[in-house]
N, C-alpha and C. Protein backbone atom coordinates (compact mmCIF):
# COMPACT_ATOMS: atom_id res chain seq x y z
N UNK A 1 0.84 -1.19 0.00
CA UNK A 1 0.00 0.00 0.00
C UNK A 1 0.89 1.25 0.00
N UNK A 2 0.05 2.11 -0.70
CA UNK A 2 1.16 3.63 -0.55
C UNK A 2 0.32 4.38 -0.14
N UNK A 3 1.20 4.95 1.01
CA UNK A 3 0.48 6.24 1.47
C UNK A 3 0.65 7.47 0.53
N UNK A 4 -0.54 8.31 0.62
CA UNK A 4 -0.82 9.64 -0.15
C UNK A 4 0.40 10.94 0.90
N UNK A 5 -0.17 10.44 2.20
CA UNK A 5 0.25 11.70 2.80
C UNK A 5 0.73 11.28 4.02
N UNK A 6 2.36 11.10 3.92
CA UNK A 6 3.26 10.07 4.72
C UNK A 6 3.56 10.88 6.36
N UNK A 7 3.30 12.38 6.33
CA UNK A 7 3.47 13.12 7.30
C UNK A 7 1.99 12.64 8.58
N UNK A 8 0.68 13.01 7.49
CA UNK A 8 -0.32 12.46 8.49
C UNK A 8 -0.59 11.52 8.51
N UNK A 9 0.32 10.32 8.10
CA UNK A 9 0.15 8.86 8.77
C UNK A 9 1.61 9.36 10.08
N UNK A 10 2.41 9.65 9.61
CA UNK A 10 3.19 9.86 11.17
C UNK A 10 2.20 10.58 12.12
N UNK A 11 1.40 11.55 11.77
CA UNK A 11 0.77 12.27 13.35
C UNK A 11 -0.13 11.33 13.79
N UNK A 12 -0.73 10.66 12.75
CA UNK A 12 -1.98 9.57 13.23
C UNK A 12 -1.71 8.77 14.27
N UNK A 13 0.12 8.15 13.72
CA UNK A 13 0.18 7.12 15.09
C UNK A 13 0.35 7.26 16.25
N UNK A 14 1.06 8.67 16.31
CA UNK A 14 1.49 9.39 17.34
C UNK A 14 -0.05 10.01 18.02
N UNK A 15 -0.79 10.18 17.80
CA UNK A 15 -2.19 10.72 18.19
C UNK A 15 -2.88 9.37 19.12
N UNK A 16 -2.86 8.43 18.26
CA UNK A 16 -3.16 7.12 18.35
C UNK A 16 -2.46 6.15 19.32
N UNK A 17 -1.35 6.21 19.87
CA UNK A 17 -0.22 5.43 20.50
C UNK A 17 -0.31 6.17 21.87
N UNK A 18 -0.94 7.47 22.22
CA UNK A 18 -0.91 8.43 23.03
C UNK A 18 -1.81 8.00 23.61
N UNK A 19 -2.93 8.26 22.84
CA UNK A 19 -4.58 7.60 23.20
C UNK A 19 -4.50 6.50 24.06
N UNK A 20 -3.49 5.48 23.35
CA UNK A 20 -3.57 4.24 24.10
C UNK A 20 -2.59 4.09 25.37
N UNK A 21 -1.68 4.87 25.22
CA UNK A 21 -0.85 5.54 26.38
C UNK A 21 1.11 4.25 26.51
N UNK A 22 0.97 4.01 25.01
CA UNK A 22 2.08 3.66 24.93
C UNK A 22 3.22 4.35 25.52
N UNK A 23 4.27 3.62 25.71
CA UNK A 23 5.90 4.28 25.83
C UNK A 23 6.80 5.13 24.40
N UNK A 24 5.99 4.42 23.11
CA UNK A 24 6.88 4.40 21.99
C UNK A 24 6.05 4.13 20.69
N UNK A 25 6.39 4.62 19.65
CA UNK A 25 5.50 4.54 18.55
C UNK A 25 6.53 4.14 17.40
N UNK A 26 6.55 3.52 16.28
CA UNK A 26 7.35 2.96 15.34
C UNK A 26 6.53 3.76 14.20
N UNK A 27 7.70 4.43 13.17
CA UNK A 27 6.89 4.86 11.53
C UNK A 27 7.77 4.79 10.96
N UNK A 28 7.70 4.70 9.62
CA UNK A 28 8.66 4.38 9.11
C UNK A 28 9.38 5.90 8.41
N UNK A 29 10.62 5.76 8.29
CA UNK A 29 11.60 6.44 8.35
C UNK A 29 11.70 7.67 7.21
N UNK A 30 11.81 8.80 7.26
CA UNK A 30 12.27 9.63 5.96
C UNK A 30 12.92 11.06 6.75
N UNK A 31 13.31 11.63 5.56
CA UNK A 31 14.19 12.87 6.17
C UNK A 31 13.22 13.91 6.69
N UNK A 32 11.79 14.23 6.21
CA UNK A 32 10.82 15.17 6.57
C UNK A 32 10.94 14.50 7.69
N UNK A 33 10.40 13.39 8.22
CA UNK A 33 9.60 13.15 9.45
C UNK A 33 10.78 12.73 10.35
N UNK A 34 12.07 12.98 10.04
CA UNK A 34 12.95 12.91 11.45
C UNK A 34 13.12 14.23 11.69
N UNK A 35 13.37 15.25 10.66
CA UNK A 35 13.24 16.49 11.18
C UNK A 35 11.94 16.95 11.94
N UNK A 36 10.86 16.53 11.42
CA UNK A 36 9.56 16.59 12.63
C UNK A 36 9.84 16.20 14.04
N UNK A 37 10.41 15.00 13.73
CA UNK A 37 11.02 14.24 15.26
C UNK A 37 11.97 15.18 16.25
N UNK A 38 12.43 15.89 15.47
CA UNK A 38 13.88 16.50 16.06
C UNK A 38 13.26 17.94 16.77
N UNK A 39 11.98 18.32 16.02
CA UNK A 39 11.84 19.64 16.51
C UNK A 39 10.89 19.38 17.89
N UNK A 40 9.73 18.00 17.83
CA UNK A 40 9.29 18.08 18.85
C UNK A 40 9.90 17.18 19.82
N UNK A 41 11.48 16.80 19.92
CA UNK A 41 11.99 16.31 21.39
C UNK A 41 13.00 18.30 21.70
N UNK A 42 12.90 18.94 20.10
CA UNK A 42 13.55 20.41 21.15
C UNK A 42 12.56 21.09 21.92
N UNK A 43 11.63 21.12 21.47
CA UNK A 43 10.62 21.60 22.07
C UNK A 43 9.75 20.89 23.27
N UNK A 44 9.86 19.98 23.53
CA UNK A 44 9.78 19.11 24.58
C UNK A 44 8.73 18.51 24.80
N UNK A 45 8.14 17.92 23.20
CA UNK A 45 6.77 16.94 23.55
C UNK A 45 6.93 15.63 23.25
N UNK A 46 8.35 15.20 23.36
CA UNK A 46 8.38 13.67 23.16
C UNK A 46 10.08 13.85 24.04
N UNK A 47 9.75 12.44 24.39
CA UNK A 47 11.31 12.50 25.19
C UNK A 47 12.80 12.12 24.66
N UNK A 48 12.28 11.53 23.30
CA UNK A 48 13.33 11.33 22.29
C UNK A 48 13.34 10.30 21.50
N UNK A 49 13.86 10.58 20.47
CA UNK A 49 13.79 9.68 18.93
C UNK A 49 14.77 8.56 18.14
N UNK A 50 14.82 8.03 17.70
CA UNK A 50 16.22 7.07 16.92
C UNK A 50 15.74 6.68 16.06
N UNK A 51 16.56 6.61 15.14
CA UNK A 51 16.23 6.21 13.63
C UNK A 51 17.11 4.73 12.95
N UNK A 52 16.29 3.84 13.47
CA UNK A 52 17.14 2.39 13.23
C UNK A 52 16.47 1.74 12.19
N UNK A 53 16.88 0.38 11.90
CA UNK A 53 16.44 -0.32 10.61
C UNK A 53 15.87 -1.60 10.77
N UNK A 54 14.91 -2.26 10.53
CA UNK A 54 14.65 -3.41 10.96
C UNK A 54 13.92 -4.08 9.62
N UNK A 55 14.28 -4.91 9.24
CA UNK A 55 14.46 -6.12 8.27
C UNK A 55 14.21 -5.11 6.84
N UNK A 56 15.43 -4.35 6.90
CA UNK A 56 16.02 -3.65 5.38
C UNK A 56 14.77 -2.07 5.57
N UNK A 57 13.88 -2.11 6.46
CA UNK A 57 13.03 -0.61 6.48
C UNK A 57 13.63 -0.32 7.34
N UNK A 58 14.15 1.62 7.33
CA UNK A 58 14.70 2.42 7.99
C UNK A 58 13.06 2.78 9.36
N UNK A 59 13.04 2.60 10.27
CA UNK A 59 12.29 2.72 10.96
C UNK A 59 12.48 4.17 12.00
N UNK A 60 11.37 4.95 12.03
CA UNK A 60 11.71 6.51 12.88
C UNK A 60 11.11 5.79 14.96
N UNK A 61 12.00 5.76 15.55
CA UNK A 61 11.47 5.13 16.77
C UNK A 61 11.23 6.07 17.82
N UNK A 62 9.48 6.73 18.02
CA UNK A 62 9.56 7.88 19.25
C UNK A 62 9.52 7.79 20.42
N UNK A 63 9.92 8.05 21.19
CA UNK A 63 9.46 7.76 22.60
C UNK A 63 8.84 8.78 23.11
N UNK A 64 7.62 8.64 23.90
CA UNK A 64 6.28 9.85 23.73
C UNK A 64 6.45 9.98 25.38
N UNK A 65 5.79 11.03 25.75
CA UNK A 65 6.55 11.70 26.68
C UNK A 65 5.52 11.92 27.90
N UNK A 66 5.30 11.97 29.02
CA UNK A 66 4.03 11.90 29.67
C UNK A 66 4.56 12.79 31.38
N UNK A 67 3.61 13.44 31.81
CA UNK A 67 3.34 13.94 33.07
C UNK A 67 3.94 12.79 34.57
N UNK A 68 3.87 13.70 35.21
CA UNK A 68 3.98 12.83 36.82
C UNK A 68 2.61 12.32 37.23
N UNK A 69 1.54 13.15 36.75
CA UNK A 69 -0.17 12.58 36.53
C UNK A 69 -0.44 11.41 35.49
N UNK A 70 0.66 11.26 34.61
CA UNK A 70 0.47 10.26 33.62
C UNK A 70 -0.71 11.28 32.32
N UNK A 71 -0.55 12.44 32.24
CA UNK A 71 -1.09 13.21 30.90
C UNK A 71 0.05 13.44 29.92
N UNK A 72 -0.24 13.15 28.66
CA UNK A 72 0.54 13.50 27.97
C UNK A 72 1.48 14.52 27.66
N UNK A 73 2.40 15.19 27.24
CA UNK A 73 3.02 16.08 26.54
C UNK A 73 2.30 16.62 25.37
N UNK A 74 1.62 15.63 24.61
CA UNK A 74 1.14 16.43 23.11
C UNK A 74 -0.60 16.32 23.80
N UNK A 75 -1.35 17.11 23.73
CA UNK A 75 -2.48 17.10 23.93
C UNK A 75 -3.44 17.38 22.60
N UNK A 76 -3.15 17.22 21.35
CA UNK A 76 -4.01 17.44 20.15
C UNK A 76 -2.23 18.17 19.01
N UNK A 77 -2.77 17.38 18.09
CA UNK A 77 -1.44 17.32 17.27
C UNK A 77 -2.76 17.23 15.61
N UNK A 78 -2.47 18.26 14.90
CA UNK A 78 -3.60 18.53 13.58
C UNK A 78 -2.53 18.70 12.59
N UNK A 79 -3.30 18.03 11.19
CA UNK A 79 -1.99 18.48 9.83
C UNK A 79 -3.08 19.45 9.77
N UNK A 80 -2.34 20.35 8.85
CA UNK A 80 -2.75 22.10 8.54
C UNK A 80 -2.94 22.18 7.17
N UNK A 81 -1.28 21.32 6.45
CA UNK A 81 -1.13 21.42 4.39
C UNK A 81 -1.24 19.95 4.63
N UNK A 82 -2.44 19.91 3.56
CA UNK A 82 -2.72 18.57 3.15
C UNK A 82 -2.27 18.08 1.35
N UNK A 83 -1.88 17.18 1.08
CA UNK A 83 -1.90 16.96 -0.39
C UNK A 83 -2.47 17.53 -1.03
N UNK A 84 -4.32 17.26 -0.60
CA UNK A 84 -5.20 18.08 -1.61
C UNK A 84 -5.05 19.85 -1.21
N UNK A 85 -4.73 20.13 -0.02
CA UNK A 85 -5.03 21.58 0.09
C UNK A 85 -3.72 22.12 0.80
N UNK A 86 -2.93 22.23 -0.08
CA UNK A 86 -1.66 23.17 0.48
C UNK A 86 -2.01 24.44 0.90
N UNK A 87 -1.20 24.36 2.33
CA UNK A 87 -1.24 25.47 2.58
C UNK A 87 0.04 26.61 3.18
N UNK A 88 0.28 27.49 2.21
CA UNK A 88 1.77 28.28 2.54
C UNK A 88 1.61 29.65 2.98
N UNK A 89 2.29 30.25 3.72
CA UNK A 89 2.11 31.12 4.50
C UNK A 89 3.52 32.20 3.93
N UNK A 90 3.47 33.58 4.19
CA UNK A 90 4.37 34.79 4.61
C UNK A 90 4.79 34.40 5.70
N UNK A 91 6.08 35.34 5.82
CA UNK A 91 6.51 35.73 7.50
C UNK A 91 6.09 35.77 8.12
N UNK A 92 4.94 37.02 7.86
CA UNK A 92 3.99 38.08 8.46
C UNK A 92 2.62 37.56 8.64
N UNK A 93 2.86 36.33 8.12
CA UNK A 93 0.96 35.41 8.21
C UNK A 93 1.34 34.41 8.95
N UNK A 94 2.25 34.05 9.73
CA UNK A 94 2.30 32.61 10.40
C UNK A 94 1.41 32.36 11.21
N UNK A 95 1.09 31.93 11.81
CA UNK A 95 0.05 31.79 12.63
C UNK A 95 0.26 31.49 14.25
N UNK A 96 -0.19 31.83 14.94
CA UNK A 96 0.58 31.54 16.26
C UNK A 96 -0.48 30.46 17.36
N UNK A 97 -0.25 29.46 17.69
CA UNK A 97 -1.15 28.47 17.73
C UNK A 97 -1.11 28.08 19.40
N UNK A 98 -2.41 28.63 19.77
CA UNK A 98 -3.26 28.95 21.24
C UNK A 98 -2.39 30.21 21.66
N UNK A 99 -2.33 31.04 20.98
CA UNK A 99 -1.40 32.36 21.58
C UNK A 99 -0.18 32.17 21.90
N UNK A 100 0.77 31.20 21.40
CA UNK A 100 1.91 30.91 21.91
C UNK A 100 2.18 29.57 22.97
N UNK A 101 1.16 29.40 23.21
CA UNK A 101 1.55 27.54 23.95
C UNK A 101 1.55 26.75 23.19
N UNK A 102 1.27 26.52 21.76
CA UNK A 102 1.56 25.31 20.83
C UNK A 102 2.76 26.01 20.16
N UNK A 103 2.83 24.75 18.94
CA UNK A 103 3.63 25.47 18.13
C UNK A 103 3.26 24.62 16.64
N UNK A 104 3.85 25.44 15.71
CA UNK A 104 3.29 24.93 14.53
C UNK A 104 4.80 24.87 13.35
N UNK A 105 4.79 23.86 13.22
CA UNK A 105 5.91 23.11 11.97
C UNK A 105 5.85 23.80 10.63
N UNK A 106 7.07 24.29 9.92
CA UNK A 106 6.75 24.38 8.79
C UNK A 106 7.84 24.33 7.95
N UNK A 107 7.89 24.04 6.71
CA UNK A 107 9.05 23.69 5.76
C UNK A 107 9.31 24.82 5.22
N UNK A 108 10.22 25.65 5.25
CA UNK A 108 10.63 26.65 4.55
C UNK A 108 11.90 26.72 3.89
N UNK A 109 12.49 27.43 2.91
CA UNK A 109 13.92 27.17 2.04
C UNK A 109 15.11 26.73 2.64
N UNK A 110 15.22 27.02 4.44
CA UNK A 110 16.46 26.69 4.74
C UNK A 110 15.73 25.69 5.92
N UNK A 111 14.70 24.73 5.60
CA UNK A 111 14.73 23.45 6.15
C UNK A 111 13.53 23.45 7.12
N UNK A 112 13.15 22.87 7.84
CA UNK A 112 11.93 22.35 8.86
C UNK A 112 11.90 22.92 9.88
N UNK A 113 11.28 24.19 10.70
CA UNK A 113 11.47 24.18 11.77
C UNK A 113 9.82 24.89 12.30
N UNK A 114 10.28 25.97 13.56
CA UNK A 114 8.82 25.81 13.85
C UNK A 114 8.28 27.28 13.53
N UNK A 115 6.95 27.37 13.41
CA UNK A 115 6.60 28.86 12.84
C UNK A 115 7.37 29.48 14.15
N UNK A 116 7.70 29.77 15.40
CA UNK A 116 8.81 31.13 16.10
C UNK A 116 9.92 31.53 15.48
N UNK A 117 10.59 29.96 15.15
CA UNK A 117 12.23 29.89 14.46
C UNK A 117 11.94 30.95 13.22
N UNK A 118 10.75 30.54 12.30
CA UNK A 118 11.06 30.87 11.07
C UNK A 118 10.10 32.21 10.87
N UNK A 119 9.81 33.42 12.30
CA UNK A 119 9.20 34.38 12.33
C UNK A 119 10.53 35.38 12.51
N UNK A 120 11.60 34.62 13.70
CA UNK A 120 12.76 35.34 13.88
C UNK A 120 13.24 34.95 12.99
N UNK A 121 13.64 34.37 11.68
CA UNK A 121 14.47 34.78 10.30
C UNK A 121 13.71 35.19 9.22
N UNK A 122 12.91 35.67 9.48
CA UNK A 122 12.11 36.07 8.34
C UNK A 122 11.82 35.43 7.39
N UNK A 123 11.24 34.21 7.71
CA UNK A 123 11.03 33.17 6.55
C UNK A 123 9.59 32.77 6.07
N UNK A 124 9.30 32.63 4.96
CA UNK A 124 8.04 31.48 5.16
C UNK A 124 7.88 30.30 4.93
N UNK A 125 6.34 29.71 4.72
CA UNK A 125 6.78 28.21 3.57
C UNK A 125 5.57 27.45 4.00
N UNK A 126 5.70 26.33 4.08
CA UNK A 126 4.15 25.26 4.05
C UNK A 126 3.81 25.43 5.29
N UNK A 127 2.84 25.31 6.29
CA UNK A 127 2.38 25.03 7.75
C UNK A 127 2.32 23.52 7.07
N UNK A 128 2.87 22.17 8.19
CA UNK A 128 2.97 21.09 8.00
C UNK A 128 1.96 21.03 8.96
N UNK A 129 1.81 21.18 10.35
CA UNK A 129 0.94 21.43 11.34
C UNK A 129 1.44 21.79 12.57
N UNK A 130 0.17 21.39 13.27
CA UNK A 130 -0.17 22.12 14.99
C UNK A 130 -0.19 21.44 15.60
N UNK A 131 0.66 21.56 16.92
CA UNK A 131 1.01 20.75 18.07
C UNK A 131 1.03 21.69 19.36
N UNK A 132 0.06 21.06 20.28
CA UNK A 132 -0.02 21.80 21.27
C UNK A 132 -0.38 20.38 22.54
């Protein structure tokens, strides 16, 4: 089977693996979605990532991140640019997601990071999505 839209099968499982209140979620591997990986263990909603291989598939391995109450770190995680409906933004249009307690991903010319990073360089580019 091929996925259409390989980013929101990564948030799905991660949405999904949370729900069920796993330690760790397995997807399979690419350069977008380890840089996804990378921005939310800087930002501190997963406790950390590795990217290993298991029978010839490069596998992305998260480890999801949880409270002293046992509540999650990610509390609602949404794609924004979908295949069918891209969506790209200005500098000056980013969007700032719950007033500054989420944060929102986006691909711009000098690489993946999060709409703050890419408000202080003056950048724009796709909203990938929202994580709060």
């Amino acid at each position: 089977m091929r996925l259409t839209d390989p980013v929101a099968d990564m948030l799905a499982r991660i949405r999904n693996a949370i729900s069920a209140r796993h330690q760790k979620v397995d997807i399979p591997a690419s350069k977008l979605k380890l840089e996804i990986a990378r921005i939310l263990k800087e930002e501190g909603y997963v406790s950390n990532f590795k990217a290993t291989e298991e029978d010839g598939h490069k596998v992305l391995r998260i480890y999801l991140k949880y409270g002293n109450n046992n509540e999650a770190a990610i509390s609602k995680v949404e794609r924004v640019s979908r295949p069918g409906c891209r969506v790209y933004v200005r500098r000056t249009e980013i969007p700032r997601v719950l007033g500054g307690m989420g944060i929102n991903i986006l691909t711009t010319p000098r690489g993946v990071m999060t709409g703050r990073q890419a408000r202080r360089e003056g950048l724009g580019g796709e909203v990938l999505c929202e994580i709060w």
